[in-house]
PDB file of N, CA and C in Angstrom:
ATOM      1  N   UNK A   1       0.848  -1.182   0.000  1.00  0.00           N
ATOM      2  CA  UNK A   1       0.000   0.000   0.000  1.00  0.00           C
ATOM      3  C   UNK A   1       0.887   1.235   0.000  1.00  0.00           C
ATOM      4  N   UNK A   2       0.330   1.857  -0.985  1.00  0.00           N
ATOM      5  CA  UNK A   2       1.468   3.319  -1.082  1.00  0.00           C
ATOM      6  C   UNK A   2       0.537   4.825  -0.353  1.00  0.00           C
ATOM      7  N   UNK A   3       0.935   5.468   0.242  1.00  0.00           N
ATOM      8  CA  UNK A   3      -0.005   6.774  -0.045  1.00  0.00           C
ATOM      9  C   UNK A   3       0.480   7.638  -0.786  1.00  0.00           C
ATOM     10  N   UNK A   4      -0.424   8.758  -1.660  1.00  0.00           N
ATOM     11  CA  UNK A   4      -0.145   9.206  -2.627  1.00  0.00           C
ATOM     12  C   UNK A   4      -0.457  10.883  -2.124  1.00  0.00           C
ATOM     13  N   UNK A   5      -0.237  12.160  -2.071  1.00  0.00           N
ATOM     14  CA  UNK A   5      -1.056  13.159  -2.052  1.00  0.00           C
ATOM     15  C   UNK A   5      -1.334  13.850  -3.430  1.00  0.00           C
ATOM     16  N   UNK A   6      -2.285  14.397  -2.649  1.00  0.00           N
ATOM     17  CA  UNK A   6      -3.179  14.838  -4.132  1.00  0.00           C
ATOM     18  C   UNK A   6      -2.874  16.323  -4.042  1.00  0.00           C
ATOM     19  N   UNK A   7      -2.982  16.738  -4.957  1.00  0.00           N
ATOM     20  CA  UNK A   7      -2.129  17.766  -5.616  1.00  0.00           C
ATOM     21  C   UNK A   7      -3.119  18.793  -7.193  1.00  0.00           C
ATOM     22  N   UNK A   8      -2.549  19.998  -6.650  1.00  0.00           N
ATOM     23  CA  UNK A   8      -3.245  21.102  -8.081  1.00  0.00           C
ATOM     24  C   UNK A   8      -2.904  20.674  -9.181  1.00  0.00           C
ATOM     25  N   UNK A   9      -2.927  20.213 -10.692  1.00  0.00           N
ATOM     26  CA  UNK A   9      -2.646  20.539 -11.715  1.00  0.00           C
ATOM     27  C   UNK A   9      -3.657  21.386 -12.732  1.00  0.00           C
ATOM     28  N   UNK A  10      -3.737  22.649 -12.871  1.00  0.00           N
ATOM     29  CA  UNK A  10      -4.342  23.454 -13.064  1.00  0.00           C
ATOM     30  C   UNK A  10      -5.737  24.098 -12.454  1.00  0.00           C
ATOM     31  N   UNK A  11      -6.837  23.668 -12.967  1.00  0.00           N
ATOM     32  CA  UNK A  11      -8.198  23.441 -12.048  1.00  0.00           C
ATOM     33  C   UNK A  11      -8.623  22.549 -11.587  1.00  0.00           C
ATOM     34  N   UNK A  12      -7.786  21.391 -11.881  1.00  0.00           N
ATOM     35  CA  UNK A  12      -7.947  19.959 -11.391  1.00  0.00           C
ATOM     36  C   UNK A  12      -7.210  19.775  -9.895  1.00  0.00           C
ATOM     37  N   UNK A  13      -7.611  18.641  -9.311  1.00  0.00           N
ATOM     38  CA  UNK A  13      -7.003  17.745  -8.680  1.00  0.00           C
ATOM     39  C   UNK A  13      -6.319  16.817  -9.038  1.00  0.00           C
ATOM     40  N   UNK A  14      -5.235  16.029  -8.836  1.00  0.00           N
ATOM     41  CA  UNK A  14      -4.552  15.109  -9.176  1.00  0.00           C
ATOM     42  C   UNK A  14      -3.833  14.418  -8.221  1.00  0.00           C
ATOM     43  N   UNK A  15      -3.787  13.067  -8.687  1.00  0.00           N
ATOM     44  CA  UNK A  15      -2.557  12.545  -7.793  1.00  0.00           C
ATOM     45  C   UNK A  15      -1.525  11.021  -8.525  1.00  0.00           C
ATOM     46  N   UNK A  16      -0.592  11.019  -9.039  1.00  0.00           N
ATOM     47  CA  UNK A  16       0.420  10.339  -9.625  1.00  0.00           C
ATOM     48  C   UNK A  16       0.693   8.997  -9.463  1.00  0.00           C
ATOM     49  N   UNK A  17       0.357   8.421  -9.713  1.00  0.00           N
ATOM     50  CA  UNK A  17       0.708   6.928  -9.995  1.00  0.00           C
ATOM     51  C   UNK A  17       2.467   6.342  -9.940  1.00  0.00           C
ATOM     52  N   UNK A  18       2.583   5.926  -9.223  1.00  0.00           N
ATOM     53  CA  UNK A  18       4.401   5.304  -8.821  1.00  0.00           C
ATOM     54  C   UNK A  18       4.827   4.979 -10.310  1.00  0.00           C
ATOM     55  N   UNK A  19       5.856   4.958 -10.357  1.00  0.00           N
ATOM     56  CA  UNK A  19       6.579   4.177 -11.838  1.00  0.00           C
ATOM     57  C   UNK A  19       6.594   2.543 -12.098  1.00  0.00           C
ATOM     58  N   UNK A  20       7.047   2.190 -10.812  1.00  0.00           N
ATOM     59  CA  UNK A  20       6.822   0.677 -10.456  1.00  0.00           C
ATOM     60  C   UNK A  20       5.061   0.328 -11.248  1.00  0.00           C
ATOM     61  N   UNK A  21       4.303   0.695 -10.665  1.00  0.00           N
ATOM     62  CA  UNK A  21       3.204   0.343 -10.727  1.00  0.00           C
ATOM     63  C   UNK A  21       2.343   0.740 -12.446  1.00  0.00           C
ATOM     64  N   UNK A  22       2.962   1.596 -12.847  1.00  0.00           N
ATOM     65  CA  UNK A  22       2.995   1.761 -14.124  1.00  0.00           C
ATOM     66  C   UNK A  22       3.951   0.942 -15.195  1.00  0.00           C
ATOM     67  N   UNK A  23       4.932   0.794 -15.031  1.00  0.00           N
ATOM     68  CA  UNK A  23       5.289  -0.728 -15.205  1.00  0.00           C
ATOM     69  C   UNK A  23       4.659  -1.836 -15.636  1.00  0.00           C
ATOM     70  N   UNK A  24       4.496  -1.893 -14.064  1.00  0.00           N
ATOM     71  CA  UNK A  24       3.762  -3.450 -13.740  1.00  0.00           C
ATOM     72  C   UNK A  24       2.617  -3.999 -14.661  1.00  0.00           C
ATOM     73  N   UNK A  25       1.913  -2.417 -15.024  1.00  0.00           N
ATOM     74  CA  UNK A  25       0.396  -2.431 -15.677  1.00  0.00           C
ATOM     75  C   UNK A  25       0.501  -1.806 -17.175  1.00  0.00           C
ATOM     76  N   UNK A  26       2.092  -1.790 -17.590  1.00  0.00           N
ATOM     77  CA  UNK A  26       2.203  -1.537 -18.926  1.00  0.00           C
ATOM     78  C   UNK A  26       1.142  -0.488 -19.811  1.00  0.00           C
ATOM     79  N   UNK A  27       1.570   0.701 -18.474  1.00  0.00           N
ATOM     80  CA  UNK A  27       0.359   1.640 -18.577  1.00  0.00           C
ATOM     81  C   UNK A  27       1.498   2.607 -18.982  1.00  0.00           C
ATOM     82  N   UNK A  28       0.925   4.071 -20.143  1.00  0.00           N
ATOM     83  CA  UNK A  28       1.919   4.816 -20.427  1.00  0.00           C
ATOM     84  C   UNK A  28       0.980   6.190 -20.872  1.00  0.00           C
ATOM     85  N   UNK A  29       1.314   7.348 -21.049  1.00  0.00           N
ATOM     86  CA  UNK A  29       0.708   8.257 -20.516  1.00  0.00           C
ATOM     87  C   UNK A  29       0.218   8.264 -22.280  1.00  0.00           C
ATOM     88  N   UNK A  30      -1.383   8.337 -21.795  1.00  0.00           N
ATOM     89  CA  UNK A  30      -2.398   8.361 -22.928  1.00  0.00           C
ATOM     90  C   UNK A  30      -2.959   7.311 -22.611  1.00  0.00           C
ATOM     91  N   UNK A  31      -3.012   6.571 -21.264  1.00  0.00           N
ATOM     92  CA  UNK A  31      -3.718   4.761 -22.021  1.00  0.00           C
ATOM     93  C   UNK A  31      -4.549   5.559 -20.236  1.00  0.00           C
ATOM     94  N   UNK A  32      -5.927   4.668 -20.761  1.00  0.00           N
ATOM     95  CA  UNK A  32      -7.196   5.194 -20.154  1.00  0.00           C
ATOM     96  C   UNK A  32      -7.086   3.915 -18.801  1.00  0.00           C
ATOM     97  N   UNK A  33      -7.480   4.750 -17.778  1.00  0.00           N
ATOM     98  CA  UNK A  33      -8.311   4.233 -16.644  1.00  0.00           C
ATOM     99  C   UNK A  33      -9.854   4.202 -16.339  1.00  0.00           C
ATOM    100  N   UNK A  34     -10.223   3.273 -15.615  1.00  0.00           N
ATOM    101  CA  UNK A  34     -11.343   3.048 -15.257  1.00  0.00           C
ATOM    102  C   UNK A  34     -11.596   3.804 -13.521  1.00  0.00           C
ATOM    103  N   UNK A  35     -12.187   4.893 -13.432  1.00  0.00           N
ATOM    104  CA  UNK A  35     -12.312   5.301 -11.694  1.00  0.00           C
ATOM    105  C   UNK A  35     -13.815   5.235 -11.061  1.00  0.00           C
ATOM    106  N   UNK A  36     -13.929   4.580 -10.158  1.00  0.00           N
ATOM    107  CA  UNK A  36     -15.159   4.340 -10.099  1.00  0.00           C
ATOM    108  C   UNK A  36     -15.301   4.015  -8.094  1.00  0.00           C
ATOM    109  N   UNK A  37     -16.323   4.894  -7.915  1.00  0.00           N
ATOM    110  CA  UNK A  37     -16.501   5.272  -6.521  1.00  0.00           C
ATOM    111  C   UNK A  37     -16.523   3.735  -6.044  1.00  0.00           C
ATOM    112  N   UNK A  38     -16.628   3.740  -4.827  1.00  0.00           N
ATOM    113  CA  UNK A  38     -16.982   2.150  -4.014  1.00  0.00           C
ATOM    114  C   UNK A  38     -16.817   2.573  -2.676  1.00  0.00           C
ATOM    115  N   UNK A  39     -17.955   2.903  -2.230  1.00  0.00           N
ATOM    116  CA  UNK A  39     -18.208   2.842  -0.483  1.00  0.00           C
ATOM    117  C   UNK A  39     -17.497   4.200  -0.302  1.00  0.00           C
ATOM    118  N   UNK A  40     -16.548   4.189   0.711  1.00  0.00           N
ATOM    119  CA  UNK A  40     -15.931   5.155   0.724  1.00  0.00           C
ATOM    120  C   UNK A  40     -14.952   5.394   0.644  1.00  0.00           C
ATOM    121  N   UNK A  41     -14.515   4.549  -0.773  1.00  0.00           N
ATOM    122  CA  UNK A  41     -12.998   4.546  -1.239  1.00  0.00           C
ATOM    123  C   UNK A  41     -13.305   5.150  -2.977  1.00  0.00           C
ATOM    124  N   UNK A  42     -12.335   4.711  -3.554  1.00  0.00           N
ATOM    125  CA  UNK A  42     -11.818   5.021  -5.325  1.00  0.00           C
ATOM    126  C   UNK A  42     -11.040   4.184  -5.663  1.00  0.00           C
ATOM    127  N   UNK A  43     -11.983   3.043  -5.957  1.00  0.00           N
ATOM    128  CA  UNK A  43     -11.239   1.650  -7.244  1.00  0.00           C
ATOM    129  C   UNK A  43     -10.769   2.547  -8.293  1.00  0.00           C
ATOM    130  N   UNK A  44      -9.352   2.172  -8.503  1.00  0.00           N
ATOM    131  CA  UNK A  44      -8.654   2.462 -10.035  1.00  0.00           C
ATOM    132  C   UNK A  44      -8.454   0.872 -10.856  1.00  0.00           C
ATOM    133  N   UNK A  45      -8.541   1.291 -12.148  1.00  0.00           N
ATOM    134  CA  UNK A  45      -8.678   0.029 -12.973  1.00  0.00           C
ATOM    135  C   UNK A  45      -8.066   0.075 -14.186  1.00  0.00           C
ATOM    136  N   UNK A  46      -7.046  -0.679 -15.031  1.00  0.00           N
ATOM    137  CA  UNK A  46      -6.917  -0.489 -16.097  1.00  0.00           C
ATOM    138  C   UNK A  46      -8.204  -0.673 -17.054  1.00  0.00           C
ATOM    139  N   UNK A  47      -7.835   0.144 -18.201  1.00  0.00           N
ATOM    140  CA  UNK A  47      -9.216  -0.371 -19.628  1.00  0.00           C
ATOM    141  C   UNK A  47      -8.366  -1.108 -20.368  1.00  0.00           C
ATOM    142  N   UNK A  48      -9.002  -2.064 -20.254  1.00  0.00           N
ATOM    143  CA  UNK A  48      -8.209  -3.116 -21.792  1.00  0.00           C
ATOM    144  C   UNK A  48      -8.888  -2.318 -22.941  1.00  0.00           C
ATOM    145  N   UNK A  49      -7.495  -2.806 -23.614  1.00  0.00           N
ATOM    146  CA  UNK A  49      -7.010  -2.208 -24.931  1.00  0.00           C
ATOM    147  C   UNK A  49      -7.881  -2.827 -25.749  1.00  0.00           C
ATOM    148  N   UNK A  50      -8.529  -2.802 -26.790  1.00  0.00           N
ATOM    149  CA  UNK A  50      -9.294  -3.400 -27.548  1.00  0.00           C
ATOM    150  C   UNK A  50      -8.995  -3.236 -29.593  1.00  0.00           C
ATOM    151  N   UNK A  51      -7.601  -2.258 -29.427  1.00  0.00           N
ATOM    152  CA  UNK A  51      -7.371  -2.110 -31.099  1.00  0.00           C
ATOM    153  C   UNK A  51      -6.102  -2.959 -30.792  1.00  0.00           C
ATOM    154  N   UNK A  52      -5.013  -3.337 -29.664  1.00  0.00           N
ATOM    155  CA  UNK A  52      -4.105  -4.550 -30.021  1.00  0.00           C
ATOM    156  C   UNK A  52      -3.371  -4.556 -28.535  1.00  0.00           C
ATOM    157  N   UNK A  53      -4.359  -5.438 -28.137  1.00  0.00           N
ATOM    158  CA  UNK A  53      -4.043  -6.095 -26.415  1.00  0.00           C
ATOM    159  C   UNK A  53      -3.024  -6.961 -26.192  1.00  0.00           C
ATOM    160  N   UNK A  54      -2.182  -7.191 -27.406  1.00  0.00           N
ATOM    161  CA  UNK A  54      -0.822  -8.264 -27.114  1.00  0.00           C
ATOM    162  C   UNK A  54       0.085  -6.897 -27.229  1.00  0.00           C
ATOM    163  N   UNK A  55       0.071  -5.683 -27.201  1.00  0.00           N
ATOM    164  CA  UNK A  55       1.151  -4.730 -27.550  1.00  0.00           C
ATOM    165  C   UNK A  55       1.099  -4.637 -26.089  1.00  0.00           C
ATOM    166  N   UNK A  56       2.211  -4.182 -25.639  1.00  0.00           N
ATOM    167  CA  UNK A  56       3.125  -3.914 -24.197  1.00  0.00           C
ATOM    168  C   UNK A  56       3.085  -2.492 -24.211  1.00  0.00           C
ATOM    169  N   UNK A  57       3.309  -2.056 -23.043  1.00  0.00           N
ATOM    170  CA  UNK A  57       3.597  -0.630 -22.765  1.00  0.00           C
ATOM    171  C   UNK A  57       5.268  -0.131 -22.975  1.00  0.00           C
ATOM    172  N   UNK A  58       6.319  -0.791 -22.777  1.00  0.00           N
ATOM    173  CA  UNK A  58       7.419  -0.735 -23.441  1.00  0.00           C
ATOM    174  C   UNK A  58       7.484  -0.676 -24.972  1.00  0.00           C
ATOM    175  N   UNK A  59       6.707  -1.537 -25.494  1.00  0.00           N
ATOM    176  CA  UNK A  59       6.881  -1.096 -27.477  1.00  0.00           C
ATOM    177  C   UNK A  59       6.084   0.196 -27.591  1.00  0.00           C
ATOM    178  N   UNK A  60       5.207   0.503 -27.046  1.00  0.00           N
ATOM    179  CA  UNK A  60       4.104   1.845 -27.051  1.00  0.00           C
ATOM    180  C   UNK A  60       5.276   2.712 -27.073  1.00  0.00           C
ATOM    181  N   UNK A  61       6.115   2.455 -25.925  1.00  0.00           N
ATOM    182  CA  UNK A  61       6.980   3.743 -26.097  1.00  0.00           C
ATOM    183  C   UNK A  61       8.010   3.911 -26.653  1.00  0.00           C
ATOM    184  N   UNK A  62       8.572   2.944 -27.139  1.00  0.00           N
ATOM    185  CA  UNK A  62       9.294   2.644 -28.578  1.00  0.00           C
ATOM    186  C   UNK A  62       8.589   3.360 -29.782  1.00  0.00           C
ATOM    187  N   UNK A  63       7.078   2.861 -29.788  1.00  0.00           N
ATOM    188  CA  UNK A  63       7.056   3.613 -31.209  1.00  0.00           C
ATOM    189  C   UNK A  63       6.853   5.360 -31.155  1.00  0.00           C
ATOM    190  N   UNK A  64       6.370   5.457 -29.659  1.00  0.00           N
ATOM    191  CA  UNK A  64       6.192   6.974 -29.224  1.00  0.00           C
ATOM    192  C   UNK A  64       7.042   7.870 -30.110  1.00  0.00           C
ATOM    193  N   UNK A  65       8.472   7.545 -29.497  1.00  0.00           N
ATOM    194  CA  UNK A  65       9.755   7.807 -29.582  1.00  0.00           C
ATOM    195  C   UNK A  65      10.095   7.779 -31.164  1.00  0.00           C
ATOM    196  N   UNK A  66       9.852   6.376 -31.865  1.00  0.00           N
ATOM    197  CA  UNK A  66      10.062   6.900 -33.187  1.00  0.00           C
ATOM    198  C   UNK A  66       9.552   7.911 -33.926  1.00  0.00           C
ATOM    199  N   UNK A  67       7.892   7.618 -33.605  1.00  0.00           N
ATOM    200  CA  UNK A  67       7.245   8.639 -34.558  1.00  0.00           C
ATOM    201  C   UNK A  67       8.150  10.200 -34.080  1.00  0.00           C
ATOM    202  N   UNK A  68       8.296  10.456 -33.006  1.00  0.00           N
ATOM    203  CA  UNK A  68       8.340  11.552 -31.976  1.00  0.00           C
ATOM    204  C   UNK A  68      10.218  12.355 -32.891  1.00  0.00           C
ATOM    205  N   UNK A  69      10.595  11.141 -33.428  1.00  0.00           N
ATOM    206  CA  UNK A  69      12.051  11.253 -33.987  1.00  0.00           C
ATOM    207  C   UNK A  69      11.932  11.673 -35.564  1.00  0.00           C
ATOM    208  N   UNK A  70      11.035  11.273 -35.683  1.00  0.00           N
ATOM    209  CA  UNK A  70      10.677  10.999 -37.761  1.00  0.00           C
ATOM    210  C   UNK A  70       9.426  11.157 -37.679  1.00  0.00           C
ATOM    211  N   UNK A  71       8.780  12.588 -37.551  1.00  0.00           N
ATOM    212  CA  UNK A  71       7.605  12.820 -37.563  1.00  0.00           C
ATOM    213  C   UNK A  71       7.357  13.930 -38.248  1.00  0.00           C
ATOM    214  N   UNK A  72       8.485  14.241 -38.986  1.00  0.00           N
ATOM    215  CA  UNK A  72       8.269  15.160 -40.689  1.00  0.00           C
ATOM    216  C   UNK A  72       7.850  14.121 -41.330  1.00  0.00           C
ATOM    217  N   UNK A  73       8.898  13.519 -41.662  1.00  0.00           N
ATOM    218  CA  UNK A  73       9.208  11.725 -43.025  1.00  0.00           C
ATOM    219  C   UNK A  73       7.761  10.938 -42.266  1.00  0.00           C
ATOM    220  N   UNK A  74       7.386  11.163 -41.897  1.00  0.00           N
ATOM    221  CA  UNK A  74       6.072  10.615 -41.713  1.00  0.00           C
ATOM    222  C   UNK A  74       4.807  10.870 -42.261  1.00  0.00           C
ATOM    223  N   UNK A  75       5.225  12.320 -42.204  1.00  0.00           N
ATOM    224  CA  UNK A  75       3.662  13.132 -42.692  1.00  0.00           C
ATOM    225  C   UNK A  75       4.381  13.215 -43.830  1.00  0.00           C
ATOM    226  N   UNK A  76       5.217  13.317 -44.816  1.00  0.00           N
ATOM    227  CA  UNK A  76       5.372  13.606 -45.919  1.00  0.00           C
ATOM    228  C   UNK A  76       5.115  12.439 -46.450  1.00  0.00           C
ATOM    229  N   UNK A  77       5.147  10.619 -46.266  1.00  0.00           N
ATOM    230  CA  UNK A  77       4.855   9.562 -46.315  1.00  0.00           C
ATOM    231  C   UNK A  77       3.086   9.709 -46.138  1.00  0.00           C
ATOM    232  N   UNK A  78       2.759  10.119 -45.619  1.00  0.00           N
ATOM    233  CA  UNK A  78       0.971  10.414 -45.340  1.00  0.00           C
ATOM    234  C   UNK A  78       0.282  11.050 -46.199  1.00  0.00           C
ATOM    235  N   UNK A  79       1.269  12.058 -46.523  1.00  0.00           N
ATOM    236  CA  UNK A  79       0.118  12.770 -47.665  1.00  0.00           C
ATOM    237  C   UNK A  79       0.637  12.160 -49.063  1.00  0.00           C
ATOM    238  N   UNK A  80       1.696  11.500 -49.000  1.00  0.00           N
ATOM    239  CA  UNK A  80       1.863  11.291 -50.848  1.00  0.00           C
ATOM    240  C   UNK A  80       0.449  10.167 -51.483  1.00  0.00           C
TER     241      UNK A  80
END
């Protein structure tokens, strides 16, 4: 059990998820959670992936990174 504090990010509230645990859940920033009240707590949940659930959160950020590297030669590949 970790505690976390919650914290401003703009008009929001927030509070950060460990790295370990993002990891673990091959979760990477853009991939959706499930939050959903319960008594008087806050279940967090991953959403399965449903366009390609054998991809890992390590290749996600592999290809992040490529596009993120070659993302002229990409769009010039897009529009021809």
């Amino acid at each position: 059990m970790l505690i976390q504090k919650i914290y401003r990010n703009g008009n929001s509230l927030a509070v950060t998820i460990p790295k370990q645990y993002l990891e673990d859940l091959s979760l990477i920033e853009g991939s959706q959670v499930v939050v959903e009240k319960k008594g008087n707590g806050i279940l967090l949940t991953t959403k399965k992936q449903t366009l390609a659930p054998d991809v890992d959160g390590k290749f996600m950020k592999m290809v992040d990174s490529f596009i993120d590297k070659h993302e002229d030669v990409l769009q010039k590949l897009a529009n021809k």
